[in-house]
Protein backbone atom coordinates (compact mmCIF):
# COMPACT_ATOMS: atom_id res chain seq x y z
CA UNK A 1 69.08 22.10 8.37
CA UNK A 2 65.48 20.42 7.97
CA UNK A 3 64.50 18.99 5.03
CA UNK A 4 61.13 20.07 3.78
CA UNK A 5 58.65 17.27 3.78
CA UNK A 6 56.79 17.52 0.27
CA UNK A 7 53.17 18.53 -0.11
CA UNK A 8 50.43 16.96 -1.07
CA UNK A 9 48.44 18.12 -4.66
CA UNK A 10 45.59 19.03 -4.26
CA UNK A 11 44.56 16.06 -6.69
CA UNK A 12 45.97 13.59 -3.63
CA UNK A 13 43.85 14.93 -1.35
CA UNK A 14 40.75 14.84 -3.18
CA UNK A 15 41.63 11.45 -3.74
CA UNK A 16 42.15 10.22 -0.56
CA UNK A 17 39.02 11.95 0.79
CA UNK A 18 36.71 10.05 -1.75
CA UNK A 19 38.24 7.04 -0.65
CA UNK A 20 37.75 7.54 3.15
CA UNK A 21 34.01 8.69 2.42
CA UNK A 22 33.74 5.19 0.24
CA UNK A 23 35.32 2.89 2.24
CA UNK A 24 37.69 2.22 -0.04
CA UNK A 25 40.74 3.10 2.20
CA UNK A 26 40.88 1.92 5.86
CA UNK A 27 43.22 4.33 7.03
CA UNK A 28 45.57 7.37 5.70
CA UNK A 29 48.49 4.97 5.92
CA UNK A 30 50.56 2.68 4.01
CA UNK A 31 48.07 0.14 3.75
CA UNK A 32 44.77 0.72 1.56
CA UNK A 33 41.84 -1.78 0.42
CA UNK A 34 41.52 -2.68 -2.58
CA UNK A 35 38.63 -0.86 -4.80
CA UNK A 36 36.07 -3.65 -5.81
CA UNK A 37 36.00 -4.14 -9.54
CA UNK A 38 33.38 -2.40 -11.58
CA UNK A 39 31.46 -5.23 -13.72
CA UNK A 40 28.82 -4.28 -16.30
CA UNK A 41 25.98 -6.05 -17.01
CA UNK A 42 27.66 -7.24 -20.59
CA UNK A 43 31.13 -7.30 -21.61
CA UNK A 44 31.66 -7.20 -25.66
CA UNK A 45 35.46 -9.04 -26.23
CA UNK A 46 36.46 -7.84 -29.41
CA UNK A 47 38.98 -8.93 -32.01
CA UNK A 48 40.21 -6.36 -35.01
CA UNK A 49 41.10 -7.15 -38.55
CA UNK A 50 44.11 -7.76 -39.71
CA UNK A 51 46.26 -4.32 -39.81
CA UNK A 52 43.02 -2.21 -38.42
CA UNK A 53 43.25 0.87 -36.69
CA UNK A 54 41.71 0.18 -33.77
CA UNK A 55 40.24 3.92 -33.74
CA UNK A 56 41.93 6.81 -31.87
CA UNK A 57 39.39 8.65 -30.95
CA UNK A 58 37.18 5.68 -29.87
CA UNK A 59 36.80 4.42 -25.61
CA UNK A 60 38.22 1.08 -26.15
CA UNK A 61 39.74 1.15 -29.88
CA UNK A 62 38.19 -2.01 -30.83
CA UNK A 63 38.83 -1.60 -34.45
CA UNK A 64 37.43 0.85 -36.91
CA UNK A 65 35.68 -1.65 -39.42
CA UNK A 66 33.58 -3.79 -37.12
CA UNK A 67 34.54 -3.33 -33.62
CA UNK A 68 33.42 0.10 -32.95
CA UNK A 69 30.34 0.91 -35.17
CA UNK A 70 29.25 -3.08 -33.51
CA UNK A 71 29.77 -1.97 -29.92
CA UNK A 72 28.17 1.27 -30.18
CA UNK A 73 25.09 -0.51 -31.79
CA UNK A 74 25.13 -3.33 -28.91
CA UNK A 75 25.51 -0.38 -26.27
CA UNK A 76 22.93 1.47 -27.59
CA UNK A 77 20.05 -1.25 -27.68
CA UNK A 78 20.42 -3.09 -24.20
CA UNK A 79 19.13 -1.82 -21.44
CA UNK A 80 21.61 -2.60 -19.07
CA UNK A 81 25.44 -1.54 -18.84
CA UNK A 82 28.00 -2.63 -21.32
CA UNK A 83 31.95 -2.27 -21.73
CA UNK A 84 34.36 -3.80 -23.90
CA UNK A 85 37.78 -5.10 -24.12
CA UNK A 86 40.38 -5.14 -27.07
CA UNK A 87 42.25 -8.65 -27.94
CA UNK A 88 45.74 -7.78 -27.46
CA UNK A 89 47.75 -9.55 -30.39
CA UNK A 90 49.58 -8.32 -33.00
CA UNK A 91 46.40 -8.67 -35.87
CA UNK A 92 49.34 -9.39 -38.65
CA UNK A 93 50.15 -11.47 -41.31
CA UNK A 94 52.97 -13.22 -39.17
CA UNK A 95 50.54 -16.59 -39.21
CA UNK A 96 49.80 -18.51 -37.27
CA UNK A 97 52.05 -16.79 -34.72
CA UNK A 98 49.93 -14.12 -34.56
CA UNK A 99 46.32 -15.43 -34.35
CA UNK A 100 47.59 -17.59 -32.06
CA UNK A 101 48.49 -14.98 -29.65
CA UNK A 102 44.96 -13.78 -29.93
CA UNK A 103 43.38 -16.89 -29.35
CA UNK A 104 45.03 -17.08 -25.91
CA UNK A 105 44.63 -13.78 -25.03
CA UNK A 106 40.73 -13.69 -25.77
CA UNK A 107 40.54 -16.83 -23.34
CA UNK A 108 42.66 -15.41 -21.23
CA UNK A 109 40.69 -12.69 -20.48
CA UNK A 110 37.36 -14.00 -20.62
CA UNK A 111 38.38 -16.62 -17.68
CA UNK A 112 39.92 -13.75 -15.52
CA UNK A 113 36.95 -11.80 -16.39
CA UNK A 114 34.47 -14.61 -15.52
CA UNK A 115 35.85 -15.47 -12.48
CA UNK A 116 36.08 -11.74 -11.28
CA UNK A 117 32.71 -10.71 -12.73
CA UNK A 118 30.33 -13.99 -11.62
CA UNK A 119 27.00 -12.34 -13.51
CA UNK A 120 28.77 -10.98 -16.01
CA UNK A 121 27.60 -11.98 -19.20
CA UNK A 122 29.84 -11.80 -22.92
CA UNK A 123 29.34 -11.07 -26.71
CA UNK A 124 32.13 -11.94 -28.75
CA UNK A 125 33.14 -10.15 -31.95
CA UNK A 126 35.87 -11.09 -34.37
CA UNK A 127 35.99 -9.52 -37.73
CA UNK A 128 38.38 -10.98 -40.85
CA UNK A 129 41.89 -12.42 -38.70
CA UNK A 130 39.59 -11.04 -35.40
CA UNK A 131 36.88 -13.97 -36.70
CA UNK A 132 39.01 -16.62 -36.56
CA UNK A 133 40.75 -15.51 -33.28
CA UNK A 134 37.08 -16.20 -32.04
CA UNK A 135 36.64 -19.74 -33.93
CA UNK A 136 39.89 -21.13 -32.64
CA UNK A 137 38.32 -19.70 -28.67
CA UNK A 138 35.09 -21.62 -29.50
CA UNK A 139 36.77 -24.68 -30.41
CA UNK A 140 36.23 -24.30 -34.22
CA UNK A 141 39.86 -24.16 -36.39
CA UNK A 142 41.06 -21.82 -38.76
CA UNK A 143 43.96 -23.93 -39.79
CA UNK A 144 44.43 -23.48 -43.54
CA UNK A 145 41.86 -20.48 -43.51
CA UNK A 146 43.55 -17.02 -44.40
CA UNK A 147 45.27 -15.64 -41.49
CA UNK A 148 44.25 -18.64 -39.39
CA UNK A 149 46.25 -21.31 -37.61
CA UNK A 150 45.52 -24.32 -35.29
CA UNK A 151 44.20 -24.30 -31.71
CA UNK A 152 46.05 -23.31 -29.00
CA UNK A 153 43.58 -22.14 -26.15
CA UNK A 154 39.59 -22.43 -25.93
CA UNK A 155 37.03 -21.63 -23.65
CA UNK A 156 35.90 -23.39 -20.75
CA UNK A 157 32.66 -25.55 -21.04
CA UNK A 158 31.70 -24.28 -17.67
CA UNK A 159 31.88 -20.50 -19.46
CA UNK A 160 29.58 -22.09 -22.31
CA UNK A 161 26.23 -20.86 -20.81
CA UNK A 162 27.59 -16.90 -20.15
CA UNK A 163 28.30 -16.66 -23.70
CA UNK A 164 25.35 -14.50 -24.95
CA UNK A 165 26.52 -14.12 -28.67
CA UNK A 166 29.07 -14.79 -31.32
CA UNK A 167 29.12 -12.22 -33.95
CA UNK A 168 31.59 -12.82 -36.81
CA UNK A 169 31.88 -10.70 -39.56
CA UNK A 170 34.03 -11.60 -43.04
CA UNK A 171 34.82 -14.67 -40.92
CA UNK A 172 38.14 -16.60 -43.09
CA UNK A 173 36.86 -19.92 -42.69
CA UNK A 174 33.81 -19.73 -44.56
CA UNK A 175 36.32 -19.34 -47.62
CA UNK A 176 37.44 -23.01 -46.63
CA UNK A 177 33.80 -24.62 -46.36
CA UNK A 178 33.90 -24.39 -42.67
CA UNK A 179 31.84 -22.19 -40.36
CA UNK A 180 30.26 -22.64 -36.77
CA UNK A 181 29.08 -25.94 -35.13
CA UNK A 182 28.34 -27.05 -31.97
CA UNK A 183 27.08 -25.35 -28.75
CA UNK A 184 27.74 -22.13 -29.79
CA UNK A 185 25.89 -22.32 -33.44
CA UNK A 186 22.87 -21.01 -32.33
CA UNK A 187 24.12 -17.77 -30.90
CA UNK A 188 26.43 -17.38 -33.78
CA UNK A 189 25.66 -14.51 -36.33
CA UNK A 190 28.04 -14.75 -38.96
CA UNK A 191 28.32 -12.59 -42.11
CA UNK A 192 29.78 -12.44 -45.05
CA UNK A 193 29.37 -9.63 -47.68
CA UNK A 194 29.33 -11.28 -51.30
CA UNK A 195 32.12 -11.10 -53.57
CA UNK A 196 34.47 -11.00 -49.80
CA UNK A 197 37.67 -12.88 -50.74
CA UNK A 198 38.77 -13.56 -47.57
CA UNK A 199 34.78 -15.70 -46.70
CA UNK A 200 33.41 -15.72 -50.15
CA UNK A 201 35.10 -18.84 -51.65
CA UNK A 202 34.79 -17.14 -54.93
CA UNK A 203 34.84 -13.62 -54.19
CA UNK A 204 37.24 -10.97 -55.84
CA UNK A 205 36.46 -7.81 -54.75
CA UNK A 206 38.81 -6.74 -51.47
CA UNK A 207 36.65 -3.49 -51.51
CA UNK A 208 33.51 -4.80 -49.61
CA UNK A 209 35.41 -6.53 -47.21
CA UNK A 210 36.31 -3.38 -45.59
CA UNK A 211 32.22 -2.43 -45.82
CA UNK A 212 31.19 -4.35 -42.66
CA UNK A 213 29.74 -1.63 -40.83
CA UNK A 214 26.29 -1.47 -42.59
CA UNK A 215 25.60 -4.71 -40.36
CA UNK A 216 25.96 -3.53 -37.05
CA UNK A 217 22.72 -2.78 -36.08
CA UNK A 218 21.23 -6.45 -36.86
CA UNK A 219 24.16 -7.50 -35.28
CA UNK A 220 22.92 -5.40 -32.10
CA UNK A 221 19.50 -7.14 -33.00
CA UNK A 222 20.61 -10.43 -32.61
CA UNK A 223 22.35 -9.66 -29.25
CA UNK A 224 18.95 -8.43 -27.70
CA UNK A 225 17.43 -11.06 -28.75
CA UNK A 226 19.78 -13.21 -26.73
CA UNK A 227 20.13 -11.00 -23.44
């Protein structure tokens, strides 16, 4: 008896076509090319909140709050392309375990992405526990900030210079005196809404932390500015 030999879907064969036309495939064998990576002209690296929905019904679920409404408003003023990519840590209040994990995961990703992207150029974005993700990247601690912790991974200085922006928003180390110094000062915009407990040393109102939003498009301001 012969075995049948399975079909192809009609989605395979489409496929496989618009690779031979692209030159992505060599040959309709076992061995195929790689497809060269897609790199937009600016990639936003985002860090959520602590506990934020990162937004189901948004393209890279960057976080509801900040992350979203801020990449929509970069996207929408630059003239050239622009993606985005999520932090992948936990955002919890398991500290500093936790922004720890998102430390090395946003310079993780931003050397990977450098090196595979060479004109790339990034915005970074942190809001609340997201903020000091960033700091601690930048070489700025948020040990003894809320949801902070020491150091564990920063940036390259080599990566310094494709840095476009830093935009921090309800950023926990303001509530500890601290904020931005350095290299990176100048292409920092960092706010804080008054009355913000978790920036505002004397703030007691958790309400407008959540009210972050309103900011995005000066936030997109300062990013063209620096493009």
């Amino acid at each position: 008896m012969t075995t049948p030999r399975p079909r192809r879907t009609a989605a395979v064969v489409l496929v496989i076509a618009a690779a031979v036309a692209t030159g992505t495939m060599s040959a309709l064998g076992p061995g195929t090319a790689a497809a060269a990576p897609t790199c937009a002209d600016v990639h936003v690296v985002s860090a959520r909140g602590t506990n934020e929905p990162g937004g189901m019904w948004s393209r890279f679920h960057l976080g509801t709050v900040v992350g979203n409404p801020v990449y929509a408003a970069v996207d929408d003023a630059l003239s050239g392309t622009v993606d985005a990519y999520r932090v992948e840590y936990p955002a919890s209040l398991d500290q500093p375990a936790s922004v720890q994990k998102g430390n090395r995961d946003l310079v993780d990703h931003v050397v990977e992405q450098a090196a595979t992207c060479p004109d790339q150029r990034f915005v970074l974005v942190g809001y609340s526990q997201g903020a000091n993700v960033v700091d601690n990247a930048i070489g700025i601690s948020s040990a003894g900030a809320k949801v902070g912790g020491p150091i564990v991974a920063t940036l390259p200085p080599q990566l310094e210079a494709r840095i476009a922006a830093i935009l921090l928003f309800g950023n926990p180390i303001r509530g500890i005196g601290k904020e931005v110094t350095g290299p990176y000062a100048e292409r920092t915009f960092d706010v804080c809404n008054d009355n913000d407990p978790v920036c505002d040393p004397d703030g007691t109102d958790w309400n407008v932390h959540t009210r972050y939003a309103r900011h995005a498009g000066a936030a997109a301001e300062f990013v063209t500015a620096r493009i």
